[in-house]
C-alpha atoms as a PDB file:
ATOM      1  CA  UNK A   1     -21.140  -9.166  13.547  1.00  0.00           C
ATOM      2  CA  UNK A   2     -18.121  -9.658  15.735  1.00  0.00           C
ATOM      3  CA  UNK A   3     -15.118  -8.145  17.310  1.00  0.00           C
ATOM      4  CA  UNK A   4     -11.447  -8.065  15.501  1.00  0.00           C
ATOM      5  CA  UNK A   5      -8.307  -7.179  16.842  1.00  0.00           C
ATOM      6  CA  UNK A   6      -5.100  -6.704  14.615  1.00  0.00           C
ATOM      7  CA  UNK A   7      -1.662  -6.785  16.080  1.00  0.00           C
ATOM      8  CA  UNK A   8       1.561  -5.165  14.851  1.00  0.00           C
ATOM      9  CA  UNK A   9       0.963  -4.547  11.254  1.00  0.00           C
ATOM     10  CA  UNK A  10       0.766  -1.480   9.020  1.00  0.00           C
ATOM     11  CA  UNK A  11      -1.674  -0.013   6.271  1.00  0.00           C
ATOM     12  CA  UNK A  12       0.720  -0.121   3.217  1.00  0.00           C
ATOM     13  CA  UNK A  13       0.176   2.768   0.870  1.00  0.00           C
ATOM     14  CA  UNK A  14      -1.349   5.513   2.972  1.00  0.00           C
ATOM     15  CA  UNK A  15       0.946   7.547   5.598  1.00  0.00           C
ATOM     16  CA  UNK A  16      -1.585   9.240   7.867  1.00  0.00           C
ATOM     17  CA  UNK A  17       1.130  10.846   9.900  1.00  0.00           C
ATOM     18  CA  UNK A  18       2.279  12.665   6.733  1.00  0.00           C
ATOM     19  CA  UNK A  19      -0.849  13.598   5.395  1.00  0.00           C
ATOM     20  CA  UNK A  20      -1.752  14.677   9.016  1.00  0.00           C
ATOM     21  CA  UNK A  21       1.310  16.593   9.507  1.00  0.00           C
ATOM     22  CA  UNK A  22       1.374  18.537   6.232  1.00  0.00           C
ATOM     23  CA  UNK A  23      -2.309  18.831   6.356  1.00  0.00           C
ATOM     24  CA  UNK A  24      -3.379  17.290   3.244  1.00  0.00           C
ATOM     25  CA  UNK A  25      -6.151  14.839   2.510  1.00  0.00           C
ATOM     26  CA  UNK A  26      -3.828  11.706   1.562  1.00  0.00           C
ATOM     27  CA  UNK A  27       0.039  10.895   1.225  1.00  0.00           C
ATOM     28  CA  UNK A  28      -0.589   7.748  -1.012  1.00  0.00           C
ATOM     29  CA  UNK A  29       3.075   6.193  -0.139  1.00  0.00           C
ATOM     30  CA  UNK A  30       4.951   4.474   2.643  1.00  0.00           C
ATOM     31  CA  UNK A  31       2.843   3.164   5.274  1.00  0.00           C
ATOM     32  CA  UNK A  32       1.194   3.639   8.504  1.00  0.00           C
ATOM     33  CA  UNK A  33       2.308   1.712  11.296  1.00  0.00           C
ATOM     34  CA  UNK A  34      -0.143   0.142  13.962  1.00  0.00           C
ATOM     35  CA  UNK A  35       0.881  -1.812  17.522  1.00  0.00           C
ATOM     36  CA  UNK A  36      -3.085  -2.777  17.464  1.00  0.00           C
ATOM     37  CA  UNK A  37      -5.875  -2.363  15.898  1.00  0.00           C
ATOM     38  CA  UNK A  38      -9.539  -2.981  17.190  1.00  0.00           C
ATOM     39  CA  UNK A  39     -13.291  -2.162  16.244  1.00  0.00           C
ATOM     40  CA  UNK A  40     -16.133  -4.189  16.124  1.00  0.00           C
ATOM     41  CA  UNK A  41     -17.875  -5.709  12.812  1.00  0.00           C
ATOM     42  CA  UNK A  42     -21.458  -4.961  12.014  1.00  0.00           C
ATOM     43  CA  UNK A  43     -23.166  -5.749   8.528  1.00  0.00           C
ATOM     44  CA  UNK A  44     -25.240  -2.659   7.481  1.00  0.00           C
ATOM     45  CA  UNK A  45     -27.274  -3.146   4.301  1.00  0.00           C
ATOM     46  CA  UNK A  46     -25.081  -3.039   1.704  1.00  0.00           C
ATOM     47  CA  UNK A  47     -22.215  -1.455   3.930  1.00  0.00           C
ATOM     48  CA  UNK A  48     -20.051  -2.606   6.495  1.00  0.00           C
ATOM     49  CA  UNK A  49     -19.918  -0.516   9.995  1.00  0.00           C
ATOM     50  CA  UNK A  50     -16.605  -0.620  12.207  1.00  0.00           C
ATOM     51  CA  UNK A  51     -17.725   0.719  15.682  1.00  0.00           C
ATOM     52  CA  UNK A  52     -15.670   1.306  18.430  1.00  0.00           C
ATOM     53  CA  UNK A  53     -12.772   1.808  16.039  1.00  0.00           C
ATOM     54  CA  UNK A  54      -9.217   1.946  17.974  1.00  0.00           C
ATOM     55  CA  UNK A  55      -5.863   2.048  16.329  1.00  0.00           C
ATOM     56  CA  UNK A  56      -2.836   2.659  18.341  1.00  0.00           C
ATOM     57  CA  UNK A  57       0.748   3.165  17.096  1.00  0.00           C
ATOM     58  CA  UNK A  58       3.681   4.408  17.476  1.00  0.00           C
ATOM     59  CA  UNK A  59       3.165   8.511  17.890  1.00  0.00           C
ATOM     60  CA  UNK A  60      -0.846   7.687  16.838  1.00  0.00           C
ATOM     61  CA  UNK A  61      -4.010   7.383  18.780  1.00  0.00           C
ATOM     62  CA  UNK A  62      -7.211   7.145  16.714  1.00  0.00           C
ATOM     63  CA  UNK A  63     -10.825   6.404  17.649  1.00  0.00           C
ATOM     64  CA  UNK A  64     -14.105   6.474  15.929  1.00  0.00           C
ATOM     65  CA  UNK A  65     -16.353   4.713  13.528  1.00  0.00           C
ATOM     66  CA  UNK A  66     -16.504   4.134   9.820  1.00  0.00           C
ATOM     67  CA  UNK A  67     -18.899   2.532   7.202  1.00  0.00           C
ATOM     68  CA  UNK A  68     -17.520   0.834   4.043  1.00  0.00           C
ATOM     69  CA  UNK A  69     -19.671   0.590   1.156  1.00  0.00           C
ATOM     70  CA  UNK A  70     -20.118  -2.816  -1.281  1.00  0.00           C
ATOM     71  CA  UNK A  71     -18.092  -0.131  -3.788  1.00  0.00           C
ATOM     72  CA  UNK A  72     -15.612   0.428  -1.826  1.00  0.00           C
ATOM     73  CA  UNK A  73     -16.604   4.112  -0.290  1.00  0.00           C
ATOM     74  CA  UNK A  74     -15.470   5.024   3.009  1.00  0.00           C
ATOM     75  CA  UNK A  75     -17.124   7.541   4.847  1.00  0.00           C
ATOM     76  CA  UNK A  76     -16.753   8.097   9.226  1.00  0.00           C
ATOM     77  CA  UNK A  77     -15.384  10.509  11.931  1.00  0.00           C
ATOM     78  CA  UNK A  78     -12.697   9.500  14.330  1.00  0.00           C
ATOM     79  CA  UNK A  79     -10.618  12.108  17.172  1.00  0.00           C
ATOM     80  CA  UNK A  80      -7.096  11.496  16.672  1.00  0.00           C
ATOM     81  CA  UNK A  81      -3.630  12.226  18.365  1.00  0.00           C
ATOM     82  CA  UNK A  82      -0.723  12.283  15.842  1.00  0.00           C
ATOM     83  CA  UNK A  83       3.110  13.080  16.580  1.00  0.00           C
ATOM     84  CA  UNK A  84       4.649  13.520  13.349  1.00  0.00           C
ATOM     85  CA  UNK A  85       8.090  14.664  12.571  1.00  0.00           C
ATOM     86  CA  UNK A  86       8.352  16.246  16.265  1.00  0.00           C
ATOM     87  CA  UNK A  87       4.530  18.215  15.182  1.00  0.00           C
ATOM     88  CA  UNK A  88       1.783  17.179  17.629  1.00  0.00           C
ATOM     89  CA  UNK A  89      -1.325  16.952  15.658  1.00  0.00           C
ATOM     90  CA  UNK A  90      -4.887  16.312  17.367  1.00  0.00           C
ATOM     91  CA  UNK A  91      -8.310  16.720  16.404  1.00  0.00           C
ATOM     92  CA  UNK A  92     -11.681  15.610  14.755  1.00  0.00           C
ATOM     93  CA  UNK A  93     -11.268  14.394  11.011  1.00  0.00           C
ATOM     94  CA  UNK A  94     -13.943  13.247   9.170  1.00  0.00           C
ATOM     95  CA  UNK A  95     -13.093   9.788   6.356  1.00  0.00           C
ATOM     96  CA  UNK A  96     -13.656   9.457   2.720  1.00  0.00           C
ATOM     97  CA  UNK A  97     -12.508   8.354  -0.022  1.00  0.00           C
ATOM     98  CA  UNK A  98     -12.400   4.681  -1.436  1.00  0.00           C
ATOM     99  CA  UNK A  99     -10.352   1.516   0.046  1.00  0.00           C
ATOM    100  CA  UNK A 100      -7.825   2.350  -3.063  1.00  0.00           C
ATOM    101  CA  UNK A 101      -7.323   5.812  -2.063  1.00  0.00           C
ATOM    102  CA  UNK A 102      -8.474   6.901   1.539  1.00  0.00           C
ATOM    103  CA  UNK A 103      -8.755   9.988   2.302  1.00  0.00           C
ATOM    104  CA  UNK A 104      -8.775  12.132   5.446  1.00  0.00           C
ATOM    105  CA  UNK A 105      -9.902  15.706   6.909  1.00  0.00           C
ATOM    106  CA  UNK A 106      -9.812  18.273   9.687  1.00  0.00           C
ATOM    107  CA  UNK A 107     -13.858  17.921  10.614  1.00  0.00           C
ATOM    108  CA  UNK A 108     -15.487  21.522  10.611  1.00  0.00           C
ATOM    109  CA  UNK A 109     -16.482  22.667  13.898  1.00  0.00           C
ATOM    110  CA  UNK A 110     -19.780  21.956  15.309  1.00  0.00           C
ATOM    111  CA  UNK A 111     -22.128  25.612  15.103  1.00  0.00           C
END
């Protein structure tokens, strides 16, 4: 358990603004680009549980929560802002994938 904060970096291998902006699940190339990145750390079983999940970048605002699974599964929900090639994109996604290949979607809306 614990709090992390990462500073000027990028996620190599997964463009979210891409994938956001042309509305597909994963663009598995270039890079996504964060000023900082923050969530807290909290062991789960046999997954790992990022609360309070906060990545900001440039043209990106993301928060949520995620759980990480000993095999590598990702499953969460985070409400994102996303300027993309002068497209504003904003909404609820929900996670998935694996660490490998990540994937990302527009969350149906609650009934």
């Amino acid at each position: 358990t614990g709090s992390v904060t990462l500073k000027a970096g990028r996620v190599a291998g997964f463009d979210l603004p891409s994938a956001l902006h042309y509305d597909v699940e994963a663009i598995y190339s270039a890079h996504t680009a964060f000023d900082t990145w923050t969530f807290k750390l909290e062991p789960l079983g046999d997954r790992q549980a990022y609360k309070s999940l906060r990545v900001v970048g440039p043209d990106l605002q993301l928060e949520g929560k995620a759980e990480v699974s000993a095999a590598g599964a990702i499953s969460g929900a985070v409400k994102l802002q996303v300027e993309a090639k002068k497209k504003m994109v904003r909404g609820n996604y929900s996670l998935g994938g694996t660490l490998e290949r990540p994937t990302i979607r527009r969350a149906a809306p609650a009934k």
